[in-house]
N, C-alpha and C. Protein backbone atom coordinates (compact mmCIF):
# COMPACT_ATOMS: atom_id res chain seq x y z
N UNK A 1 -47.11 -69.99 -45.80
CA UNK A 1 -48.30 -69.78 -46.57
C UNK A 1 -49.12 -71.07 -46.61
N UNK A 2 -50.30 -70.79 -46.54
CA UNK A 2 -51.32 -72.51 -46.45
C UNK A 2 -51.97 -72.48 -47.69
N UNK A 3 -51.21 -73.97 -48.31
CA UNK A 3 -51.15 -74.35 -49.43
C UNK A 3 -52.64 -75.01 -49.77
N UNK A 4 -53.37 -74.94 -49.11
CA UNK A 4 -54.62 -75.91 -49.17
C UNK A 4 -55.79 -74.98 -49.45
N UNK A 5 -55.32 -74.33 -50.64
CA UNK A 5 -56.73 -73.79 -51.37
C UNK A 5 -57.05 -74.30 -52.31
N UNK A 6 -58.38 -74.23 -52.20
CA UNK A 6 -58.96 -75.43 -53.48
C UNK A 6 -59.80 -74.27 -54.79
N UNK A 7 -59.73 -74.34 -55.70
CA UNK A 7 -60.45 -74.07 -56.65
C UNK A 7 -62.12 -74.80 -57.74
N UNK A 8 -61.53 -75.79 -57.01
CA UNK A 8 -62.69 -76.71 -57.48
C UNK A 8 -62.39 -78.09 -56.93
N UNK A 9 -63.99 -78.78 -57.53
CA UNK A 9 -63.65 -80.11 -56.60
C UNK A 9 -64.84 -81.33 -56.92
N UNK A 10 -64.50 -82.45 -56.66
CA UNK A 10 -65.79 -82.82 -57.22
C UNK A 10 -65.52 -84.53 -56.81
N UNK A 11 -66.49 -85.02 -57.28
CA UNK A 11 -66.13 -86.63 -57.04
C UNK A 11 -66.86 -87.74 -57.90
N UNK A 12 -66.83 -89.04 -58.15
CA UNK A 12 -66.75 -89.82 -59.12
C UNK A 12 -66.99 -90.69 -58.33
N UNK A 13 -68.21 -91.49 -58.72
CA UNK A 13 -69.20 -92.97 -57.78
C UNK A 13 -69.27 -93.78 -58.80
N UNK A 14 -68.48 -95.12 -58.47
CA UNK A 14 -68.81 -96.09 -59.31
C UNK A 14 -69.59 -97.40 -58.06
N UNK A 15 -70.52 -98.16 -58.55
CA UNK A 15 -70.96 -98.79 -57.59
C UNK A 15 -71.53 -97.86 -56.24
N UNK A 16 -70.96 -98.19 -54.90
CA UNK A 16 -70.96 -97.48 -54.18
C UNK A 16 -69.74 -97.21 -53.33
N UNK A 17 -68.83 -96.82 -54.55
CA UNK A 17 -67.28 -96.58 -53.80
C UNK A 17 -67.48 -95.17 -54.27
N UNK A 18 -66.99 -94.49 -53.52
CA UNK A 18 -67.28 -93.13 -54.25
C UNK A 18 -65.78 -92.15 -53.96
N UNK A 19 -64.92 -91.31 -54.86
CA UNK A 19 -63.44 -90.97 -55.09
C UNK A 19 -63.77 -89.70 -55.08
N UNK A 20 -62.97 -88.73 -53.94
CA UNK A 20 -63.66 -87.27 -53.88
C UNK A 20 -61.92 -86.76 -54.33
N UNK A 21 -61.93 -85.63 -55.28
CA UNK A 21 -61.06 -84.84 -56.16
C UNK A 21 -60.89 -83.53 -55.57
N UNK A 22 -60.10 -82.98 -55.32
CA UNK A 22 -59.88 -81.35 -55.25
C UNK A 22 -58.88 -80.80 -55.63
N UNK A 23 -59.09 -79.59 -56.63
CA UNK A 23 -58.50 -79.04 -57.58
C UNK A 23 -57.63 -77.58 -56.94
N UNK A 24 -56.02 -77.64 -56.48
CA UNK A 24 -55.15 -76.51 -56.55
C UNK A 24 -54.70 -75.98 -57.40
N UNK A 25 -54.13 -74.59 -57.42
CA UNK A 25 -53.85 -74.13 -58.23
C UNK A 25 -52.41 -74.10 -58.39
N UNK A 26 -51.34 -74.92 -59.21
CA UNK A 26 -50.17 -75.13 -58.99
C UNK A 26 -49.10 -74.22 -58.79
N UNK A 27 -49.64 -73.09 -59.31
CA UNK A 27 -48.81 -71.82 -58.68
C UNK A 27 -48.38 -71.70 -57.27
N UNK A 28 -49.38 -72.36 -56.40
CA UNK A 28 -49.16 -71.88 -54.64
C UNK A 28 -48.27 -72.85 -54.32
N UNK A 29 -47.99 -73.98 -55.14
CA UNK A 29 -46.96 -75.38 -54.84
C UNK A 29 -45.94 -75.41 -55.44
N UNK A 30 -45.47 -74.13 -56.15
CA UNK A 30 -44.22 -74.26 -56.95
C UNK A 30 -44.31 -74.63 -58.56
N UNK A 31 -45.52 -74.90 -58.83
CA UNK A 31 -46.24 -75.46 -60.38
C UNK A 31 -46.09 -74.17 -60.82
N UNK A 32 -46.31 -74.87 -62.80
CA UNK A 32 -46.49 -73.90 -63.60
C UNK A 32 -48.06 -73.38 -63.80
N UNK A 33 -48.12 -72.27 -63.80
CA UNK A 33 -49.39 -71.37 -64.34
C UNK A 33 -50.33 -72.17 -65.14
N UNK A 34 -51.78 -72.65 -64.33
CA UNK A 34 -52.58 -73.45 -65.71
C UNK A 34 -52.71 -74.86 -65.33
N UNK A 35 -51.51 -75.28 -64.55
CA UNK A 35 -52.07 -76.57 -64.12
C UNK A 35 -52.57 -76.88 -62.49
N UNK A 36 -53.03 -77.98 -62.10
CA UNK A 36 -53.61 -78.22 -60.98
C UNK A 36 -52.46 -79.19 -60.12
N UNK A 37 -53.09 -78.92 -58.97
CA UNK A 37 -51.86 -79.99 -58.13
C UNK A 37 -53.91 -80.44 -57.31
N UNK A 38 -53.48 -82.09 -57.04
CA UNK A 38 -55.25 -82.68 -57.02
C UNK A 38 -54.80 -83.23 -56.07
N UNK A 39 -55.80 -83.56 -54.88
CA UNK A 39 -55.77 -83.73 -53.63
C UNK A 39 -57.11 -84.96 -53.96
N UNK A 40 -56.32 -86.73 -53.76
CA UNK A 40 -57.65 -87.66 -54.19
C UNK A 40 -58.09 -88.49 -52.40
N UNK A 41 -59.28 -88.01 -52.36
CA UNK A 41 -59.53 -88.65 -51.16
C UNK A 41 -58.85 -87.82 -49.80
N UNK A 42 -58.43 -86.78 -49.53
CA UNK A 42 -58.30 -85.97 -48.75
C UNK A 42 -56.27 -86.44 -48.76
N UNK A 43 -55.75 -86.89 -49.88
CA UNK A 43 -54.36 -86.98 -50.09
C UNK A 43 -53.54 -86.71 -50.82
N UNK A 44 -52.59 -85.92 -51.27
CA UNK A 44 -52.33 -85.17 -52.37
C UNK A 44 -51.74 -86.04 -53.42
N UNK A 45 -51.75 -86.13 -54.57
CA UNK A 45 -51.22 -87.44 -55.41
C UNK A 45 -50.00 -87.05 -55.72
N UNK A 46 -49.29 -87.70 -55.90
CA UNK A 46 -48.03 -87.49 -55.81
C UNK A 46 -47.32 -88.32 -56.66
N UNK A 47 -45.96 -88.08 -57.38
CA UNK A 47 -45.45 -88.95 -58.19
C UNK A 47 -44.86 -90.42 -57.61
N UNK A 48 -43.76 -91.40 -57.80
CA UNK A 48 -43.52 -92.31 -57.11
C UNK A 48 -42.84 -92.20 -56.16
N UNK A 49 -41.72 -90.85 -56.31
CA UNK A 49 -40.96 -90.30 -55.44
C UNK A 49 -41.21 -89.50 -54.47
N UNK A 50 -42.87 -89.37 -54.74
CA UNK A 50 -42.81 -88.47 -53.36
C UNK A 50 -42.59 -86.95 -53.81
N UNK A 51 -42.87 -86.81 -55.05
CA UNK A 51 -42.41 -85.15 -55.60
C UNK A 51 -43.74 -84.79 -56.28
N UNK A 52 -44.31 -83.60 -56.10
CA UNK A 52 -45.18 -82.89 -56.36
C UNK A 52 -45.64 -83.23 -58.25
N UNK A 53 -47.02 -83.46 -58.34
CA UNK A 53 -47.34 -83.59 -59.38
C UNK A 53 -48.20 -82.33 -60.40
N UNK A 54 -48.02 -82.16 -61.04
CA UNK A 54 -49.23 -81.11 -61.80
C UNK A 54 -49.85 -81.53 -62.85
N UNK A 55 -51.13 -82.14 -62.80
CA UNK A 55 -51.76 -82.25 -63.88
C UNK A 55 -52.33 -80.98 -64.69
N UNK A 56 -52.50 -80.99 -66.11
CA UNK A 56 -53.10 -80.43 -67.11
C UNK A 56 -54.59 -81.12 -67.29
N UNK A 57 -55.29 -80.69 -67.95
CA UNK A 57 -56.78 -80.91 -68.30
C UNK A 57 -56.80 -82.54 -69.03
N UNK A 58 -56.04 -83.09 -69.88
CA UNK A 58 -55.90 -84.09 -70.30
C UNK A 58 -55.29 -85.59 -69.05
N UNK A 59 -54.41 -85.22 -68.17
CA UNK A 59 -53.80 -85.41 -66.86
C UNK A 59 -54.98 -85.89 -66.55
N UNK A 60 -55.65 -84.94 -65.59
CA UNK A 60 -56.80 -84.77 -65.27
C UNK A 60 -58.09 -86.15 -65.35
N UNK A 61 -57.97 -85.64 -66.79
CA UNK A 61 -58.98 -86.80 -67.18
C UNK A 61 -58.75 -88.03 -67.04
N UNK A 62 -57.15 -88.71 -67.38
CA UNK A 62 -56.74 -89.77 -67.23
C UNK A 62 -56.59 -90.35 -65.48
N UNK A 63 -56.17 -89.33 -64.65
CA UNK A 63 -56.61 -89.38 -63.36
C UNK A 63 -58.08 -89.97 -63.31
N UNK A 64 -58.96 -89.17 -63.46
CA UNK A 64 -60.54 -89.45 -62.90
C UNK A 64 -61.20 -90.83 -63.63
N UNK A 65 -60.58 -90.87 -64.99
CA UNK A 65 -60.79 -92.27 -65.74
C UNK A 65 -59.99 -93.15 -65.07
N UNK A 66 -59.25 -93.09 -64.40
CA UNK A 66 -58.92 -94.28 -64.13
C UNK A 66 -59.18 -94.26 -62.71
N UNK A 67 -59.66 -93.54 -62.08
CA UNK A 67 -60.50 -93.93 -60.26
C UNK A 67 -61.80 -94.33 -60.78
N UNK A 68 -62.51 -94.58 -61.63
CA UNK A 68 -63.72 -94.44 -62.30
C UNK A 68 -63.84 -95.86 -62.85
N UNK A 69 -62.37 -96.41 -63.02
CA UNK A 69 -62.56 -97.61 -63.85
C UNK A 69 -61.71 -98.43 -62.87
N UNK A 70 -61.53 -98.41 -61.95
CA UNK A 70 -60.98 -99.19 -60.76
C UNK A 70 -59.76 -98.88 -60.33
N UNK A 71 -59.29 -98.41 -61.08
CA UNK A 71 -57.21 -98.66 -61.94
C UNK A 71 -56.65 -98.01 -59.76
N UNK A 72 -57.72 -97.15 -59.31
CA UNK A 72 -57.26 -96.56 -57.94
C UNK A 72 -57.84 -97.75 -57.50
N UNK A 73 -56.90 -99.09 -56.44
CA UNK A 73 -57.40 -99.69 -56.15
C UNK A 73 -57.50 -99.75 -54.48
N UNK A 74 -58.15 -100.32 -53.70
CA UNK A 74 -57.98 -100.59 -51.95
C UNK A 74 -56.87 -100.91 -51.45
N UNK A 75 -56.66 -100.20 -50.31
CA UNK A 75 -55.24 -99.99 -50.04
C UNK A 75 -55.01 -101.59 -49.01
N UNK A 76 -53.70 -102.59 -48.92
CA UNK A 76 -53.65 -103.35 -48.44
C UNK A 76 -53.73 -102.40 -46.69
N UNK A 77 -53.91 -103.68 -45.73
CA UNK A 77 -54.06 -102.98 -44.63
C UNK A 77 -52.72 -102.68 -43.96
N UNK A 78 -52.54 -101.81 -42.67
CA UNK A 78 -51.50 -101.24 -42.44
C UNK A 78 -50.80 -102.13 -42.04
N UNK A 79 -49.63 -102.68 -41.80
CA UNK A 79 -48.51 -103.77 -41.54
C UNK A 79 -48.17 -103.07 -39.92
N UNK A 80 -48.08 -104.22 -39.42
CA UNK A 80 -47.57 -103.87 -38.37
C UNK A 80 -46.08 -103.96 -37.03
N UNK A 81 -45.82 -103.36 -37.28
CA UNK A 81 -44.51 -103.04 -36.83
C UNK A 81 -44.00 -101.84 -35.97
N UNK A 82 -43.51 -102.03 -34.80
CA UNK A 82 -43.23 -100.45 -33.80
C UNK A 82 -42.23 -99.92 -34.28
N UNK A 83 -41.78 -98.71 -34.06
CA UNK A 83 -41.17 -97.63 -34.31
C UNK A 83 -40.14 -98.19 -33.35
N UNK A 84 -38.97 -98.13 -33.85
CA UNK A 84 -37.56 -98.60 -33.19
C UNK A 84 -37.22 -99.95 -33.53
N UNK A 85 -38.07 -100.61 -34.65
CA UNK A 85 -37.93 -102.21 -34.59
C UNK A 85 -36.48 -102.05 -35.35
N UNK A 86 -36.13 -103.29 -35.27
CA UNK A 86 -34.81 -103.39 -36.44
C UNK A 86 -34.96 -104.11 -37.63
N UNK A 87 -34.91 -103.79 -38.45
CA UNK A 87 -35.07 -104.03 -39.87
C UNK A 87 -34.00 -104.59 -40.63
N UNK A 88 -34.27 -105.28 -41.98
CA UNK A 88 -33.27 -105.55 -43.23
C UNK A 88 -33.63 -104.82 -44.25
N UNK A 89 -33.16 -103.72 -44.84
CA UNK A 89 -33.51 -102.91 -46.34
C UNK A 89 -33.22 -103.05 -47.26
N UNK A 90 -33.93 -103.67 -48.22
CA UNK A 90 -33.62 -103.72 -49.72
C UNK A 90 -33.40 -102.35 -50.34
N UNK A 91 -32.10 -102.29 -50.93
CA UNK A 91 -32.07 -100.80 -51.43
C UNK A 91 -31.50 -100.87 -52.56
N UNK A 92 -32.12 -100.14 -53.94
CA UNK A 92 -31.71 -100.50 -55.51
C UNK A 92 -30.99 -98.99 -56.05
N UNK A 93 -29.81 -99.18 -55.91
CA UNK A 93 -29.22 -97.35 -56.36
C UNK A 93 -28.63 -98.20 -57.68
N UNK A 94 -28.66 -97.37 -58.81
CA UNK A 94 -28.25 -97.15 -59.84
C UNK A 94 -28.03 -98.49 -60.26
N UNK A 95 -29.37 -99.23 -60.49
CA UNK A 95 -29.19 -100.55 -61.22
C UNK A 95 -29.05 -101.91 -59.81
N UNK A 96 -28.20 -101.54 -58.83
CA UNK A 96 -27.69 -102.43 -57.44
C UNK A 96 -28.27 -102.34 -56.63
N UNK A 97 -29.15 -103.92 -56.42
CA UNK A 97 -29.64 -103.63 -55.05
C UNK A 97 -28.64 -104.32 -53.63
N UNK A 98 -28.77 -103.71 -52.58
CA UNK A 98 -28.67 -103.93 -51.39
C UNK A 98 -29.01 -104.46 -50.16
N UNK A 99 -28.49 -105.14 -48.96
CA UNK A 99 -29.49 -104.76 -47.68
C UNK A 99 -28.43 -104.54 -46.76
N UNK A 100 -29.02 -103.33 -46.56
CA UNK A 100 -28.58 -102.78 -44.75
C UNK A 100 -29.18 -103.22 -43.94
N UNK A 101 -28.93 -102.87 -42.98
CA UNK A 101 -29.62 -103.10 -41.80
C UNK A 101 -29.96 -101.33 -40.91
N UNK A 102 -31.05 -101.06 -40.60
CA UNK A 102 -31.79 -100.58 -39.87
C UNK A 102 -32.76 -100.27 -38.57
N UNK A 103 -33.29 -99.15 -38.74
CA UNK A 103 -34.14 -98.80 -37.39
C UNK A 103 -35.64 -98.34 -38.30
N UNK A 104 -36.22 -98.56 -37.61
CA UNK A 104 -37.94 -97.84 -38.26
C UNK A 104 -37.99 -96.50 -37.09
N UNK A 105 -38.39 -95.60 -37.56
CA UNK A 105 -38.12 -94.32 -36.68
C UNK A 105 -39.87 -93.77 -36.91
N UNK A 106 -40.23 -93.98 -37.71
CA UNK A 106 -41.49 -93.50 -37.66
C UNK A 106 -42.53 -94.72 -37.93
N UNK A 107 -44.25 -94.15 -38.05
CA UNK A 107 -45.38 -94.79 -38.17
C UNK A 107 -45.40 -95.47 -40.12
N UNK A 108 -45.95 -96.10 -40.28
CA UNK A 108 -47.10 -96.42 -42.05
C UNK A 108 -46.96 -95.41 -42.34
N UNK A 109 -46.82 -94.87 -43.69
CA UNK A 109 -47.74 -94.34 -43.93
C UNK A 109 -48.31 -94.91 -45.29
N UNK A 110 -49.87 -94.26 -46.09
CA UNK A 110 -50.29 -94.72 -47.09
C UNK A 110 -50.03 -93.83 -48.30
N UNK A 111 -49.29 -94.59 -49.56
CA UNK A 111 -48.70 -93.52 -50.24
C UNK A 111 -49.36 -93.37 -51.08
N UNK A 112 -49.75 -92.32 -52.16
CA UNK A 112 -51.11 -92.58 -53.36
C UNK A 112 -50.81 -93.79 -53.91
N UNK A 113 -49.61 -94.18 -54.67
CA UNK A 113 -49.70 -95.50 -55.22
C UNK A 113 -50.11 -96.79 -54.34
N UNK A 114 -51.01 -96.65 -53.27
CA UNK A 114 -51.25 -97.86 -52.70
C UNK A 114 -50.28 -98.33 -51.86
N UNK A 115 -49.14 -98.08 -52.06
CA UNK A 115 -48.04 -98.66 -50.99
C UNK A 115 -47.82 -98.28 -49.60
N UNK A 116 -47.54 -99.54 -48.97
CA UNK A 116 -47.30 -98.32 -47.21
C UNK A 116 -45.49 -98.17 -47.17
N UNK A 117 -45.55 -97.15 -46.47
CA UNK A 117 -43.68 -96.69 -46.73
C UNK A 117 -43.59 -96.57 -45.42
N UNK A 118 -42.62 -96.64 -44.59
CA UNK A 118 -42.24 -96.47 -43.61
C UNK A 118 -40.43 -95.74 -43.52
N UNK A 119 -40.64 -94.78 -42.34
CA UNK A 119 -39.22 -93.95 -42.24
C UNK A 119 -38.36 -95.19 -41.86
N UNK A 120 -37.15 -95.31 -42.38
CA UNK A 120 -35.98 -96.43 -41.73
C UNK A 120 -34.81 -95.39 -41.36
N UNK A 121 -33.91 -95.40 -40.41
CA UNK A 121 -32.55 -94.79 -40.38
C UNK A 121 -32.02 -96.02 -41.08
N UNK A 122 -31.00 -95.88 -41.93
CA UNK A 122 -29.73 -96.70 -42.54
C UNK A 122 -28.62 -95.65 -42.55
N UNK A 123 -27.49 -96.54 -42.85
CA UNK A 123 -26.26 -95.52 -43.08
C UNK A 123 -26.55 -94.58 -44.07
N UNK A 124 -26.28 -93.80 -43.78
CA UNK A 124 -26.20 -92.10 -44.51
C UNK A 124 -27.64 -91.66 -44.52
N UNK A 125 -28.58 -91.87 -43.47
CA UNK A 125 -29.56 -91.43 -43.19
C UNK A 125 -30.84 -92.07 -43.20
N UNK A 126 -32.00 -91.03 -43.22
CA UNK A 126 -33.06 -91.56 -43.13
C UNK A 126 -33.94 -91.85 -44.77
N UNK A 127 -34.75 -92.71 -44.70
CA UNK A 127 -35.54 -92.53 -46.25
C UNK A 127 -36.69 -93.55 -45.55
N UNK A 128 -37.72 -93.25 -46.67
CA UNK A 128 -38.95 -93.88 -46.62
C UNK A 128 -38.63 -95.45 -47.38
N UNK A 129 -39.15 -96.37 -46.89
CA UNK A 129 -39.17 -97.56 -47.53
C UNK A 129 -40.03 -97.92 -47.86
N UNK A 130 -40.28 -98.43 -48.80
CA UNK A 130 -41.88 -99.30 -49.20
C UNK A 130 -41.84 -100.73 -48.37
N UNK A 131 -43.15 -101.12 -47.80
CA UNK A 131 -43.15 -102.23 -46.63
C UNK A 131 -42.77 -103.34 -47.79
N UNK A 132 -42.62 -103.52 -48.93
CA UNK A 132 -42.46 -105.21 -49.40
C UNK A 132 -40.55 -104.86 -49.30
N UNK A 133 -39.91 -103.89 -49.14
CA UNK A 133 -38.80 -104.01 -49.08
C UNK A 133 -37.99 -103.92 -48.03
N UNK A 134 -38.50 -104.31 -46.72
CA UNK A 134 -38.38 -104.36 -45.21
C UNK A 134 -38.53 -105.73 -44.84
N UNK A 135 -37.61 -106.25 -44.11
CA UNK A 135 -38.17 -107.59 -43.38
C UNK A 135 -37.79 -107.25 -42.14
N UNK A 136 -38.49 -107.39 -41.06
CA UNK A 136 -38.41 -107.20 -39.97
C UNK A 136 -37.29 -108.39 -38.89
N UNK A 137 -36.46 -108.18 -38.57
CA UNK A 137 -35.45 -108.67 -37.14
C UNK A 137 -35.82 -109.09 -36.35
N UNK A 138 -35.59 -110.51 -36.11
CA UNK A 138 -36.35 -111.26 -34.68
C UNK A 138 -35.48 -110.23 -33.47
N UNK A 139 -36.88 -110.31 -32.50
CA UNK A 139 -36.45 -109.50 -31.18
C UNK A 139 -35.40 -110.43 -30.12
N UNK A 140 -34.07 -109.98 -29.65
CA UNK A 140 -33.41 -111.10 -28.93
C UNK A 140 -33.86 -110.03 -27.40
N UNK A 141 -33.90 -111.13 -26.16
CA UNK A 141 -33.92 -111.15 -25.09
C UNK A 141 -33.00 -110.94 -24.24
C-alpha cells in the first residue's frame, strides 16, 4: 500500500529559508486515529531511533515553532567515506560503551535530527551509525 498520501500541507519562511510540511494521516503508518505522521522538507521526521512519529495538533505546533525559530538547523555536509571502508564503532548498550571494528556497507544518509548515519556490519549484524561515532581505518597496501 503507498503510504504517501498527504492530507494537507503547507510551509513556513523565515528570512529566505523557507521549511515545506506535509500532513499524513497516521492511520496508513500504523498510528492512532487523529494524529499526523509529517513529512519536513520532502523527509519523514522521525524519532531518534528511527521509529515512526505521530504528532497531535499541539506536536504539531511545537514542530513548526521550532523550524520557524531556527531550532531545525543546516545539515553539516556529507562526510566522506566508500562503502566497504573499515571502520572503529563506538557502541553504548545499556549504560557501556564499546568499539568494534567494522565494514560501511552502505551510502550517508541525512537523518531528521541533522545527523549523517551510515550502515556498518559489526558482530551480530548490521545498524546505522551516527558519523561522530565512526573513525575511519587507515587503508594498508
Amino acid at each position: 500500500m503507498d503510504n504517501r498520501i498527504f492530507t494537507g500541507g503547507f510551509s513556513v519562511r523565515m528570512g529566505t529559508k523557507r521549511t515545506r510540511f506535509e500532513l499524513s494521516p497516521a492511520e496508513i503508518h500504523g498510528g492512532p486515529e487523529g494524529l499526523f505522521r509529517v513529512r519536513v522538507d520532502r523527509r519523514w521526521h522521525d524519532g531518534p531511533e528511527g521509529e515512526a512519529l505521530f504528532l497531535d495538533r499541539d506536536g504539531l505546533a511545537h514542530l513548526v515553532a521550532s523550524a520557524a525559530l531556527g531550532a531545525v538547523g543546516v545539515p553539516a555536509p556529507r562526510p566522506s567515506l566508500r562503502r566497504g571502508a573499515r571502520v572503529s564503532v563506538r557502541i553504548e548498550d545499556e549504560g557501556r560503551a564499546r568499539v568494534e571494528g567494522g565494514f560501511t556497507v552502505g551510502p550517508f544518509i541525512l537523518a531528521h535530527d541533522g545527523r549523517w548515519m551510515v550502515p556498518v556490519t559489526v558482530y551480530g549484524g548490521t545498524r546505522y551509525v551516527a558519523a561522530e561515532d565512526i573513525v575511519a581505518k587507515e587503508e594498508r597496501l
